[in-house]
Protein backbone atom coordinates (compact mmCIF):
# COMPACT_ATOMS: atom_id res chain seq x y z
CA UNK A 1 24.18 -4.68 8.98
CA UNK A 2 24.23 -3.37 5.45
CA UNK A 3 24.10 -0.14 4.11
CA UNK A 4 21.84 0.88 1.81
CA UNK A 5 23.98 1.35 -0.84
CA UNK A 6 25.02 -2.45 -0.37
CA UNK A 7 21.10 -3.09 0.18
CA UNK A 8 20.30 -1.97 -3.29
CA UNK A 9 23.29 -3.12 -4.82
CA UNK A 10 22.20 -7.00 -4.03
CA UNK A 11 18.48 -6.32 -5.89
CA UNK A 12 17.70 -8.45 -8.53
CA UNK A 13 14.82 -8.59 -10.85
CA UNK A 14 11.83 -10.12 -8.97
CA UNK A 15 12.70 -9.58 -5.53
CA UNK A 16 10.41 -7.39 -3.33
CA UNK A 17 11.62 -4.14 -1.66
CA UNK A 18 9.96 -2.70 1.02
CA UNK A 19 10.65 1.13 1.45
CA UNK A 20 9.24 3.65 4.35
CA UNK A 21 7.67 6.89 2.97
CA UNK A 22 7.38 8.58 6.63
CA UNK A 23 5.49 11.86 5.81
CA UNK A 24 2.14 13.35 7.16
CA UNK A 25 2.63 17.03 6.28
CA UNK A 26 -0.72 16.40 4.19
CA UNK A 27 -3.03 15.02 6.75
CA UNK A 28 -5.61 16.19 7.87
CA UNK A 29 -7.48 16.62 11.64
CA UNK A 30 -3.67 14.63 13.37
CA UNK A 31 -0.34 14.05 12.70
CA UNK A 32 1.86 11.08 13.34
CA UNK A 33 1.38 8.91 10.58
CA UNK A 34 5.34 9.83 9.93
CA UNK A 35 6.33 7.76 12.45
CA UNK A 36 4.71 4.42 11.17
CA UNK A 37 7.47 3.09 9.21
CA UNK A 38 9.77 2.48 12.39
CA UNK A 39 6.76 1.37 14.46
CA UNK A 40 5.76 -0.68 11.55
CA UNK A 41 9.17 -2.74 11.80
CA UNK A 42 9.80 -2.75 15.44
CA UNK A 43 6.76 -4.70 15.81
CA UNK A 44 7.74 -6.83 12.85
CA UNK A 45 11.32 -7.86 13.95
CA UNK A 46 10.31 -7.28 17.92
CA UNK A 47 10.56 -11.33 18.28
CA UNK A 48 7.09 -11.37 19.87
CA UNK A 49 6.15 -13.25 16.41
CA UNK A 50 7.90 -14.99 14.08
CA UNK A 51 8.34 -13.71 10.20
CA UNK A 52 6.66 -16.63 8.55
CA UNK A 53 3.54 -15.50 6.44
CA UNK A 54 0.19 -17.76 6.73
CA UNK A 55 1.57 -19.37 2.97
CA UNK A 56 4.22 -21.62 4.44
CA UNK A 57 7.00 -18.37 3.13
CA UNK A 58 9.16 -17.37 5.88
CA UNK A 59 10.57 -13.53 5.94
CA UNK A 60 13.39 -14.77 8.14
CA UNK A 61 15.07 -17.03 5.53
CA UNK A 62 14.00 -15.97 2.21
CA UNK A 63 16.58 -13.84 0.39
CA UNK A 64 13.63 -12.77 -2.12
CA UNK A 65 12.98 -9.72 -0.46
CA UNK A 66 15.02 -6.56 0.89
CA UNK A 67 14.00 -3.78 3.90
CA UNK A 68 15.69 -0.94 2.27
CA UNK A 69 14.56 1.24 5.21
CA UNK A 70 12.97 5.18 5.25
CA UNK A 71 13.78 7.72 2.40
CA UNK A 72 14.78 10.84 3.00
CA UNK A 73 12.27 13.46 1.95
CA UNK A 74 11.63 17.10 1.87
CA UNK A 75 8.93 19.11 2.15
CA UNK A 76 5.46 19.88 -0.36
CA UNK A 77 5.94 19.19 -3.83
CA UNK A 78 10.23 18.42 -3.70
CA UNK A 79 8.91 15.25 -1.26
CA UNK A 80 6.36 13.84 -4.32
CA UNK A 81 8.66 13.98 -7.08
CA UNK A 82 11.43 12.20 -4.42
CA UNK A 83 8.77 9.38 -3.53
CA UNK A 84 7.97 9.43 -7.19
CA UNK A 85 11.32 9.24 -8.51
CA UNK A 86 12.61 6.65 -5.90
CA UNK A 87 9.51 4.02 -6.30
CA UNK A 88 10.35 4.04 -10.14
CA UNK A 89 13.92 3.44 -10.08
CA UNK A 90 13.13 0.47 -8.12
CA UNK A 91 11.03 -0.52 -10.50
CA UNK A 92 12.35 -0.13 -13.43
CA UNK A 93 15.14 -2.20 -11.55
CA UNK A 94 12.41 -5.13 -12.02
CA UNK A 95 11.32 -4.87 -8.21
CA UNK A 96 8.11 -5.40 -6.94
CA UNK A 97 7.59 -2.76 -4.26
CA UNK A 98 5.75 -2.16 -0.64
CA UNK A 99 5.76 1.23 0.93
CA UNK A 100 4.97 1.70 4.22
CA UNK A 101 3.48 5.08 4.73
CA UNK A 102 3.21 8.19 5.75
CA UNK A 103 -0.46 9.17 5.55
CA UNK A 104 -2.74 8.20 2.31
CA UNK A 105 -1.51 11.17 0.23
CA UNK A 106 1.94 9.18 -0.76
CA UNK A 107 -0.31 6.58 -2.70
CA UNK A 108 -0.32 9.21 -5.63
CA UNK A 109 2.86 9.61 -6.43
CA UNK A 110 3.99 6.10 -6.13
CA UNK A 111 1.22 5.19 -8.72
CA UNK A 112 2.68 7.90 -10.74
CA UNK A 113 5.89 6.13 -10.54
CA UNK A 114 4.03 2.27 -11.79
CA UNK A 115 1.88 4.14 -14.07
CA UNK A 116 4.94 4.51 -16.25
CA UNK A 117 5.68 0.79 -15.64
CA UNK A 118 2.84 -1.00 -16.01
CA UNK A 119 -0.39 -0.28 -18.27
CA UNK A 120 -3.81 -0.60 -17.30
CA UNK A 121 -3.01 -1.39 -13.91
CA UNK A 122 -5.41 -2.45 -11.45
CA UNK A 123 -5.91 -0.58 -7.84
CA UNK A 124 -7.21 -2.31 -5.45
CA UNK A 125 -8.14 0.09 -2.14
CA UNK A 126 -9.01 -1.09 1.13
CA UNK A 127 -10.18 1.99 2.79
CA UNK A 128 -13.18 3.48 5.08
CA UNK A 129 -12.87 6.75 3.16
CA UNK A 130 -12.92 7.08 -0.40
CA UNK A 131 -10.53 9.85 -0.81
CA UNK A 132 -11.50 11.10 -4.02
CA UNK A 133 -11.94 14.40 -3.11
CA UNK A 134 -11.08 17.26 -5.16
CA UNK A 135 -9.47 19.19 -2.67
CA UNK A 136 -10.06 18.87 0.97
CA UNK A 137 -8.80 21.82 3.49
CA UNK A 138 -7.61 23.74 0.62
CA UNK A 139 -5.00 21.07 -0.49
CA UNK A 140 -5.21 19.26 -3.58
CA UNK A 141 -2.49 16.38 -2.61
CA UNK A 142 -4.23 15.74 0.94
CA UNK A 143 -4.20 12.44 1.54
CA UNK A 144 -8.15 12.77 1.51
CA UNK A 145 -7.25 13.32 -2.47
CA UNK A 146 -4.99 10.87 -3.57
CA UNK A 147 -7.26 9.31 -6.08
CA UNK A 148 -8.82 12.20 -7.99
CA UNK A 149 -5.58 12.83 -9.06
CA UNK A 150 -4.55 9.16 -10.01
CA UNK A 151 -8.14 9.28 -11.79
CA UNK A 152 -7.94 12.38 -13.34
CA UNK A 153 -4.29 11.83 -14.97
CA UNK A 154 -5.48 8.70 -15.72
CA UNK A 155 -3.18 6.98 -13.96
CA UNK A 156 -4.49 3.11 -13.77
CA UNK A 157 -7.14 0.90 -15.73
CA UNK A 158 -9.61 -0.15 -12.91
CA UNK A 159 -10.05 1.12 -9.45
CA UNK A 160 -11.97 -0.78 -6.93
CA UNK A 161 -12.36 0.50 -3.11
CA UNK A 162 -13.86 -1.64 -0.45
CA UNK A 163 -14.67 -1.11 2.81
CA UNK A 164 -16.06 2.59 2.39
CA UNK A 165 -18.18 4.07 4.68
CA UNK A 166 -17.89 7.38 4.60
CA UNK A 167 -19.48 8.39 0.90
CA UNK A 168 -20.80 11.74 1.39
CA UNK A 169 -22.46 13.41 -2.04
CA UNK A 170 -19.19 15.07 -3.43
CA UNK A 171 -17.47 11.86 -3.40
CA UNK A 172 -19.79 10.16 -4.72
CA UNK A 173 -20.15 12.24 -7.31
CA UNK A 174 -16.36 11.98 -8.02
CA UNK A 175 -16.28 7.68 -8.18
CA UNK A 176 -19.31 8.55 -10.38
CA UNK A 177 -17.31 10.96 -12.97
CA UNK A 178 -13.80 8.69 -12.51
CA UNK A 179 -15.70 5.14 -13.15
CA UNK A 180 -14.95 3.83 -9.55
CA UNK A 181 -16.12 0.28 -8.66
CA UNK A 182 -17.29 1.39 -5.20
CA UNK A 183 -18.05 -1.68 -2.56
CA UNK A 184 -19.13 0.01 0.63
CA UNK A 185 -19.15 -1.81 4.13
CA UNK A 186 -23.00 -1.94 3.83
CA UNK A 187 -22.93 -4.34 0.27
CA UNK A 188 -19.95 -6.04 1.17
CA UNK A 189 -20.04 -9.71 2.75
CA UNK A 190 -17.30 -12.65 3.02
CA UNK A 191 -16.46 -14.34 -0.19
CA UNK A 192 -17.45 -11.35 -2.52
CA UNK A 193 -16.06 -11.46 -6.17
CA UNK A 194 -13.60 -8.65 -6.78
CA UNK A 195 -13.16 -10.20 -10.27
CA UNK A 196 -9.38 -8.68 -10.55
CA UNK A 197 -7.56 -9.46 -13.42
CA UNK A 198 -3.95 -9.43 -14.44
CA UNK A 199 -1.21 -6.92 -12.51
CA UNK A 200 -2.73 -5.53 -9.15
CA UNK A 201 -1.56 -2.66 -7.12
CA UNK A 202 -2.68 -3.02 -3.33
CA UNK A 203 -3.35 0.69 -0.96
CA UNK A 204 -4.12 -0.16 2.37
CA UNK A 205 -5.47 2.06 4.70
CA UNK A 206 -5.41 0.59 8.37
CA UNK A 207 -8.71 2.40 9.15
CA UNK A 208 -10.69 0.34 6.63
CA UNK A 209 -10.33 -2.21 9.86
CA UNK A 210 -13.17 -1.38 12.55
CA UNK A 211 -11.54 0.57 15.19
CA UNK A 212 -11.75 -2.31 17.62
CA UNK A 213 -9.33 -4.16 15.46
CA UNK A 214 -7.39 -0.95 14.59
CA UNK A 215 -7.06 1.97 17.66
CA UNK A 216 -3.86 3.26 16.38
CA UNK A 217 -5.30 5.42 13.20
CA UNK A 218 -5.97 9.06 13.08
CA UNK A 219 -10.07 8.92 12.00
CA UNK A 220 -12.13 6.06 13.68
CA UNK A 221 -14.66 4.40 11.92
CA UNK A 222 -16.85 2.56 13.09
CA UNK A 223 -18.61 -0.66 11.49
CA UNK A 224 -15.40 -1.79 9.78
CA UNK A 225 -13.94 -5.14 8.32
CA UNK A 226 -12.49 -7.16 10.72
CA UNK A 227 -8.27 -7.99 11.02
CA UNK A 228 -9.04 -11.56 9.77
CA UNK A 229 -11.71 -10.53 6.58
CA UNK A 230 -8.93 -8.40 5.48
CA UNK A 231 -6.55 -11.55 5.70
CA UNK A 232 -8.97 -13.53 3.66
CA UNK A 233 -9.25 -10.85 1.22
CA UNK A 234 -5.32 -10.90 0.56
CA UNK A 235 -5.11 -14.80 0.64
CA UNK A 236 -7.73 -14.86 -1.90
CA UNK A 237 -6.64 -13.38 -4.59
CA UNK A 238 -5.94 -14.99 -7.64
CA UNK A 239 -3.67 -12.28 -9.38
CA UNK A 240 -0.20 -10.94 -8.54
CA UNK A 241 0.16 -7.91 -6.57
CA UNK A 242 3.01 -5.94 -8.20
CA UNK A 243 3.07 -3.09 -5.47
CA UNK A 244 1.31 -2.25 -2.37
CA UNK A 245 1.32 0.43 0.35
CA UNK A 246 -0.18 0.27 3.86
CA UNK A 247 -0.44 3.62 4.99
CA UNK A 248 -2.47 5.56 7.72
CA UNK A 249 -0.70 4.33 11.38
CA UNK A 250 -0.93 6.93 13.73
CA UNK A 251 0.64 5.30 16.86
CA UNK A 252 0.23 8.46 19.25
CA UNK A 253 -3.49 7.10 19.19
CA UNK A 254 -2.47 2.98 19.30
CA UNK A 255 -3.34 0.51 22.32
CA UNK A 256 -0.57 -1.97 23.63
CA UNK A 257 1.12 -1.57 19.98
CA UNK A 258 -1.96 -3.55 18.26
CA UNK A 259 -2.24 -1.74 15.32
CA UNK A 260 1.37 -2.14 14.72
CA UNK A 261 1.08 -5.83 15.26
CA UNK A 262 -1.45 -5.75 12.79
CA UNK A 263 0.35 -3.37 10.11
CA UNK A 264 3.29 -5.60 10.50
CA UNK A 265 1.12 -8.89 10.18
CA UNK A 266 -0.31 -7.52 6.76
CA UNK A 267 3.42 -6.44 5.87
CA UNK A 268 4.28 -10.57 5.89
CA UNK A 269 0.97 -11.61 3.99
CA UNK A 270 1.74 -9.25 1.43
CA UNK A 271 5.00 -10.00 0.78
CA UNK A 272 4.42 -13.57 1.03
CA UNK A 273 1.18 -13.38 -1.81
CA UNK A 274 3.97 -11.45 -3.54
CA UNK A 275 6.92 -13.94 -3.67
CA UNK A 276 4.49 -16.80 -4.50
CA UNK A 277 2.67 -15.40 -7.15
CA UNK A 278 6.44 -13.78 -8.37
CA UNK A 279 9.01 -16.72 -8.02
CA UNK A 280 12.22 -15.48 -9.70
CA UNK A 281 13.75 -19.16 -8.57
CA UNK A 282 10.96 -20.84 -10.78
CA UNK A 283 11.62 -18.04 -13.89
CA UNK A 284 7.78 -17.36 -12.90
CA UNK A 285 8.28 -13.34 -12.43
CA UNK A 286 5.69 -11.48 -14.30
CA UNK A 287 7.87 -8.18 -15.20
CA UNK A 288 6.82 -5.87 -17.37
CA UNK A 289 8.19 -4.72 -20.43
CA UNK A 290 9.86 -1.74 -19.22
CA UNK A 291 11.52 -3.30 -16.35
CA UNK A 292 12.43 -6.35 -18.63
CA UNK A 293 14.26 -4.22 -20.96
CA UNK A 294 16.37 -2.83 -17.93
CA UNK A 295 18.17 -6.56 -18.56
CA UNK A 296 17.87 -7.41 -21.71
């Protein structure tokens, strides 16, 4: 097995890395989405699936992409500058990049790190919470805040949640004052128009799946999309995703290990829309200009 040294030593521009962020010092009401990562890929590489995605790319073969395992993190505001720092070498390394979280709060910094990649970049947030509030529990980086700060720094063009329902009036307020396209579970229906355009960044939070579909999350919500509308969602989008994060496993509260099933089944679809919408065989990678000058 390689190290990770070795791991990140054999990167080249256009391949996608996937990298655990396993922290939940910032949740709120339970702990344990720390422990996703592992779960995550035990399931993935458990051999009770294959690791072909839906698009014909299989994970097994295909050299295009690199598990560069957990980083090592500290504690408060030491751990966001780390998760920060480490998502933007990778980019700036020409990389596209899925983290596996670790609660909802790591989103922020990791859009810190492609904000000063990419311009105008386009969030796309599959959630049942908004998490735009200002603070929540006293804690401005709670992972019920992670985008009031990447809207209030700025951070991205466009931000577009679906799945929401949980808008209560501060919130709302808050997509209000940030210009968030909000589609909650009550307007949303099969075939729906995002209208993205150009460079996407994907945040998926597991609990934007009804909790039939999804036990293993810390905050149930009931009346949510099912596992294969999200599918349909990710195989129908006509744009590349650039970076993603699927965040929110809690497995302490998981059933039979379906949630990680379905964490790692979204890991392959991702990375698969990834590598065909990013083919560095075909000279078809969309970098951007700061990562392109890395190798010029």
């Amino acid at each position: 097995m390689q190290s990770a040294a070795e791991l990140i030593h054999d990167l080249k521009p256009g391949m996608v890395s996937v990298v655990g962020v396993p922290t939940d010092e910032n949740s709120s009401f339970l702990r344990g989405a720390a422990l996703a990562p592992a779960r995550i890929r035990a399931a993935l590489y458990s051999g009770e699936g294959n690791l072909s995605a839906e698009n014909g790319i299989d994970l097994s073969t295909d050299q295009r992409w690199k598990d560069l395992g957990d980083l090592e993190l500290g504690e408060g505001g030491v751990a966001l500058k780390q998760i920060e720092d480490a998502i933007r070498g990778l980019l700036e390394r020409g990389m596209f990049v899925l983290s596996l979280g670790g609660d909802h709060a790591i989103t922020y910094p990791i859009v810190r790190a492609f904000s000063q990649v990419y311009e105008s970049l386009t969030v796309l947030h599959l959630d049942a919470h908004p998490d735009l509030y200002d603070e929540f529990e006293h804690n401005r980086y709670s992972h019920a805040c992670p985008f009031a700060r990447i809207m209030e720094e700025g951070l991205v063009g466009r931000l577009v949640q679906v799945g929401i329902r949980t808008m209560n009036p501060h919130q709302r307020a808050q997509a209000e004052r940030f210009g968030v396209e909000v589609i909650t579970m009550r307007h949303w229906h099969p075939g729906l128009d995002l209208d993205l355009r150009g460079p996407t960044y994907l945040s998926l939070d597991l609990d934007v799946l009804d909790p039939g579909f999804a036990p293993g999350t810390s905050h149930h919500e009931p009346g949510g999309l099912s596992t294969r509308e999200v599918l349909r969602l990710i195989h129908a989008l006509q744009v590349p995703i650039v970076g993603a994060d699927i965040v929110e496993y809690n497995a302490h509260r998981d059933v039979v290990n379906i949630t990680a099933m379905t964490a790692a089944k979204f890991l392959k679809e991702i990375v698969g829309h990834m590598l065909e919408f990013n083919d560095p065989r075909e000279d078809t990678v969309k970098l951007p200009e700061k990562a392109k000058s890395v190798y010029s």
